[in-house]
C-alpha atoms as a PDB file:
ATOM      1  CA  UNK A   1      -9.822 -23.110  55.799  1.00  0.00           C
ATOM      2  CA  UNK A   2      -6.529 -22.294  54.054  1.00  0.00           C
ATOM      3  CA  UNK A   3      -7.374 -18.555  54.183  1.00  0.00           C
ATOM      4  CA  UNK A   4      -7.300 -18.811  57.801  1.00  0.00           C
ATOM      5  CA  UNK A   5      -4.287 -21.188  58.054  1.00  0.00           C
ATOM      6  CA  UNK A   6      -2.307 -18.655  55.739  1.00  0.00           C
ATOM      7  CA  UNK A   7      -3.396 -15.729  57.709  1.00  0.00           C
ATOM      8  CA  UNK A   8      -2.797 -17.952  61.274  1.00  0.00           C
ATOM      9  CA  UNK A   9      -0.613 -20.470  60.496  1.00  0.00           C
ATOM     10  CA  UNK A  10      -0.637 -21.608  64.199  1.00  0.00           C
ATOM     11  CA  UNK A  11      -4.255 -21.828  64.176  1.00  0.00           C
ATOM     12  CA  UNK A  12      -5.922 -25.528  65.233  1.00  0.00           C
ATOM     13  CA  UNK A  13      -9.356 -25.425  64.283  1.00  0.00           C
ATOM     14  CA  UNK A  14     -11.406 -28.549  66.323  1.00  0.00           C
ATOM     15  CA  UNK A  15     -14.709 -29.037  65.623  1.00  0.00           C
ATOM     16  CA  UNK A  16     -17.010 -29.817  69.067  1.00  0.00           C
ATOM     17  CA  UNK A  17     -20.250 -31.091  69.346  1.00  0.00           C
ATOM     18  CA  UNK A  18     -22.726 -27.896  70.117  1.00  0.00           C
ATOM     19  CA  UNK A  19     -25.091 -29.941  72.182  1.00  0.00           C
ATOM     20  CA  UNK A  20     -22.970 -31.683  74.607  1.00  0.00           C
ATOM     21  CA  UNK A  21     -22.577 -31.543  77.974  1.00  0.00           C
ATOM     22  CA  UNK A  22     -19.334 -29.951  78.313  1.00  0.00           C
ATOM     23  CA  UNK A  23     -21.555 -26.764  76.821  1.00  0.00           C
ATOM     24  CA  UNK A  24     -23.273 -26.872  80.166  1.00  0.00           C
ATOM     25  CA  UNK A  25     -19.977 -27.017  82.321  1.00  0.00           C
ATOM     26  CA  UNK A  26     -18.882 -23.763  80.508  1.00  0.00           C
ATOM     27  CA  UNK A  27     -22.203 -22.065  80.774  1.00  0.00           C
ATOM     28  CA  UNK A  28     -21.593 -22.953  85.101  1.00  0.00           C
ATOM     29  CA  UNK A  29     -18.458 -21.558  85.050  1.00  0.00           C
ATOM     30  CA  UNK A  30     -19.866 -18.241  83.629  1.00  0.00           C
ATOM     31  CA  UNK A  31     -22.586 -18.296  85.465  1.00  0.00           C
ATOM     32  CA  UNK A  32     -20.364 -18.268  88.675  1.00  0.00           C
ATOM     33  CA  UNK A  33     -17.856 -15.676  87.065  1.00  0.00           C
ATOM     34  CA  UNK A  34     -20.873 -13.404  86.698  1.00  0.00           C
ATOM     35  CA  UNK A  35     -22.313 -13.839  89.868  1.00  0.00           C
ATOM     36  CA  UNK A  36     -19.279 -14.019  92.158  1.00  0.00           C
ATOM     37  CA  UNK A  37     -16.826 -11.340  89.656  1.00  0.00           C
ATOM     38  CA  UNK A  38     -18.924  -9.065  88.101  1.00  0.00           C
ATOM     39  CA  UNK A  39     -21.705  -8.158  89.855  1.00  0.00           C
ATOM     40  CA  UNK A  40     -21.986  -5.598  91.330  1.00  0.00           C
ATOM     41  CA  UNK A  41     -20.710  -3.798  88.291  1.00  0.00           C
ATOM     42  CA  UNK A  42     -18.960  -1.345  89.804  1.00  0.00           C
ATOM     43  CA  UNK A  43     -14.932  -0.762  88.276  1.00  0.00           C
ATOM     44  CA  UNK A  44     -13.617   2.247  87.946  1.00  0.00           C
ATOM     45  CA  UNK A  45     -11.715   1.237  84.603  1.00  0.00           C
ATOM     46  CA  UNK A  46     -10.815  -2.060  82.548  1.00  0.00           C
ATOM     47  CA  UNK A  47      -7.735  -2.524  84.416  1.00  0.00           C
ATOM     48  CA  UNK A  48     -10.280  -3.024  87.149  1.00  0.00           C
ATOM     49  CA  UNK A  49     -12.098  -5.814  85.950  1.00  0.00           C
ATOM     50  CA  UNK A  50      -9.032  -7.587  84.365  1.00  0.00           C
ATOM     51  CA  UNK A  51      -7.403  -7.310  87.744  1.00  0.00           C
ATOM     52  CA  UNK A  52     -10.551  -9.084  89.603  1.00  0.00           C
ATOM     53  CA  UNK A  53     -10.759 -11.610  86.598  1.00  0.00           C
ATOM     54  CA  UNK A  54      -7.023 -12.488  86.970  1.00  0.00           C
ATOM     55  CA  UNK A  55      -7.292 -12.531  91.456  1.00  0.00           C
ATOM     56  CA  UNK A  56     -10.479 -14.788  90.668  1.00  0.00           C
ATOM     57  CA  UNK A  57      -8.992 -17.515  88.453  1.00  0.00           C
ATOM     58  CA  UNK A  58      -6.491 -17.991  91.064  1.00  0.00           C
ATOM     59  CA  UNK A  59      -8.646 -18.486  93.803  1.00  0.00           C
ATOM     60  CA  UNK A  60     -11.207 -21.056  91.716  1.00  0.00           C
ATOM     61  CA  UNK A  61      -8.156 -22.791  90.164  1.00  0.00           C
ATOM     62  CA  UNK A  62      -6.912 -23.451  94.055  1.00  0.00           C
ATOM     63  CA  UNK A  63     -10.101 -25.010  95.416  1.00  0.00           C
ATOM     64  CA  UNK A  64     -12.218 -25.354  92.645  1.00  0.00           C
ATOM     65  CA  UNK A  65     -13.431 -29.528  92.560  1.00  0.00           C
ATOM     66  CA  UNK A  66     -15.473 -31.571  89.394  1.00  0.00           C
ATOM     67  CA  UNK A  67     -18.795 -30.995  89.551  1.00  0.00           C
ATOM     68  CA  UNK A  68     -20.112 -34.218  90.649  1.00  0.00           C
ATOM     69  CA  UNK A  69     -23.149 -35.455  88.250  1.00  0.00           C
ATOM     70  CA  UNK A  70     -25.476 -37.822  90.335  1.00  0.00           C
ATOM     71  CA  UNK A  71     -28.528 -37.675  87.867  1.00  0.00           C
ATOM     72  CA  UNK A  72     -28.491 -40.660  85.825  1.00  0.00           C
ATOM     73  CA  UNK A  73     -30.203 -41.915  82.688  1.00  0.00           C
ATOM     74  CA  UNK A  74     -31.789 -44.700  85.162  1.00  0.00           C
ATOM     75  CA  UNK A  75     -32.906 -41.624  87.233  1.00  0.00           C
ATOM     76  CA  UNK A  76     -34.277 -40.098  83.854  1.00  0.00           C
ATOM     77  CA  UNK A  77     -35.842 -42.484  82.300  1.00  0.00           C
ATOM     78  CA  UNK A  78     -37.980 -43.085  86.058  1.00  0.00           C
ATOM     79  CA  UNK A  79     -38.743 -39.149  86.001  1.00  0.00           C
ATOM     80  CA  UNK A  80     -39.841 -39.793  82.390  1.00  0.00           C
ATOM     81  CA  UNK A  81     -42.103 -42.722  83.856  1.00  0.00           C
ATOM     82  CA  UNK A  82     -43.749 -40.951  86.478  1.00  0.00           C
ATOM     83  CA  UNK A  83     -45.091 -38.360  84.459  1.00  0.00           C
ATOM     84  CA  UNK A  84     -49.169 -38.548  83.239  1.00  0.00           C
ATOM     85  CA  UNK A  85     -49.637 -39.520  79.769  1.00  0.00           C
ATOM     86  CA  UNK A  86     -50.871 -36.351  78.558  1.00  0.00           C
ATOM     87  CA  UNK A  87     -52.736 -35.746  75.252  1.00  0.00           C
ATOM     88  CA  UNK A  88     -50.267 -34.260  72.151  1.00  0.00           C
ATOM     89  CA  UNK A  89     -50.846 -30.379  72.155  1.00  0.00           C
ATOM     90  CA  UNK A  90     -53.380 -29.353  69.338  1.00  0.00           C
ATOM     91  CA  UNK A  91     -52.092 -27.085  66.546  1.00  0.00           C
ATOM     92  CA  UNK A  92     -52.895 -24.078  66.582  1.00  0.00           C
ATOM     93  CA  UNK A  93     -52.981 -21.236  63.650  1.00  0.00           C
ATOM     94  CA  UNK A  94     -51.518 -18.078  65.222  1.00  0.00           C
ATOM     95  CA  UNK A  95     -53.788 -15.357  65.620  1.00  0.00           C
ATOM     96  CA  UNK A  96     -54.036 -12.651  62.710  1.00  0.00           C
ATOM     97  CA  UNK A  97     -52.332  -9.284  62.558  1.00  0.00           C
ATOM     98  CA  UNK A  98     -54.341  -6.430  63.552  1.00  0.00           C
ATOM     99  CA  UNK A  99     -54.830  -4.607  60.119  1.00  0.00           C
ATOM    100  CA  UNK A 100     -52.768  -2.095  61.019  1.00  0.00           C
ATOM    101  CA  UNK A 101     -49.961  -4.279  61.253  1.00  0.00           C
ATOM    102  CA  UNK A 102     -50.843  -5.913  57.731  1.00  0.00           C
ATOM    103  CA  UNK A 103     -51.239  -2.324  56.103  1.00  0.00           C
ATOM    104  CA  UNK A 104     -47.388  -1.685  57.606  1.00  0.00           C
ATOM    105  CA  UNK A 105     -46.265  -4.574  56.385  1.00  0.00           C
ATOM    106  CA  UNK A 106     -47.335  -4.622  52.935  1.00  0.00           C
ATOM    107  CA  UNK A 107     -45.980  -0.728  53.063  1.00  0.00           C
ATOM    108  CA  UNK A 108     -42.660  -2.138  53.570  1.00  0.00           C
END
């Protein structure tokens, strides 16, 4: 940490949960860049793509809303009710290697 602070001493490190659900509002937002910037991938140079990057953030900033969230943990937990009781799955042993597999694996 002070390595980084004396090599960036404007640097703000903040620690964020990795399973929350402002990981899935980021992964929308790329998903949309991808589909709606990106594709087809067809830019004649970088200055290209930064260009359509820069022309798309302005559009999405002017008339992009909050993603309303309507799915509740009431509505979960009834999903979670509804579904059959079902047996726990069995363990299973994976399968063995072929022996050729085993032979190039010991090799190594």
């Amino acid at each position: 940490m002070a390595r980084l602070r004396g090599r960036y001493p404007n640097l703000i490190l903040v620690h964020l949960p990795t399973h929350a659900s402002w990981l899935n509002q980021i992964a929308i937002f790329f998903s949309i860049v991808q589909r709606k910037v990106l594709t087809p991938n067809d830019f004649p140079h970088l200055a290209a793509v930064e260009q359509r990057l820069l022309d798309f953030e302005t559009l999405y900033n002017d008339t992009a809303v909050p993603f309303h969230w309507r799915f509740t943990r009431a509505d979960l937990a009834d999903r979670l009710a509804a579904l059959p009781d079902l047996p726990p799955p069995r363990a299973t042993a994976p399968p063995p290697l072929p022996a050729t597999a085993t032979a190039t694996l010991c090799a190594a």
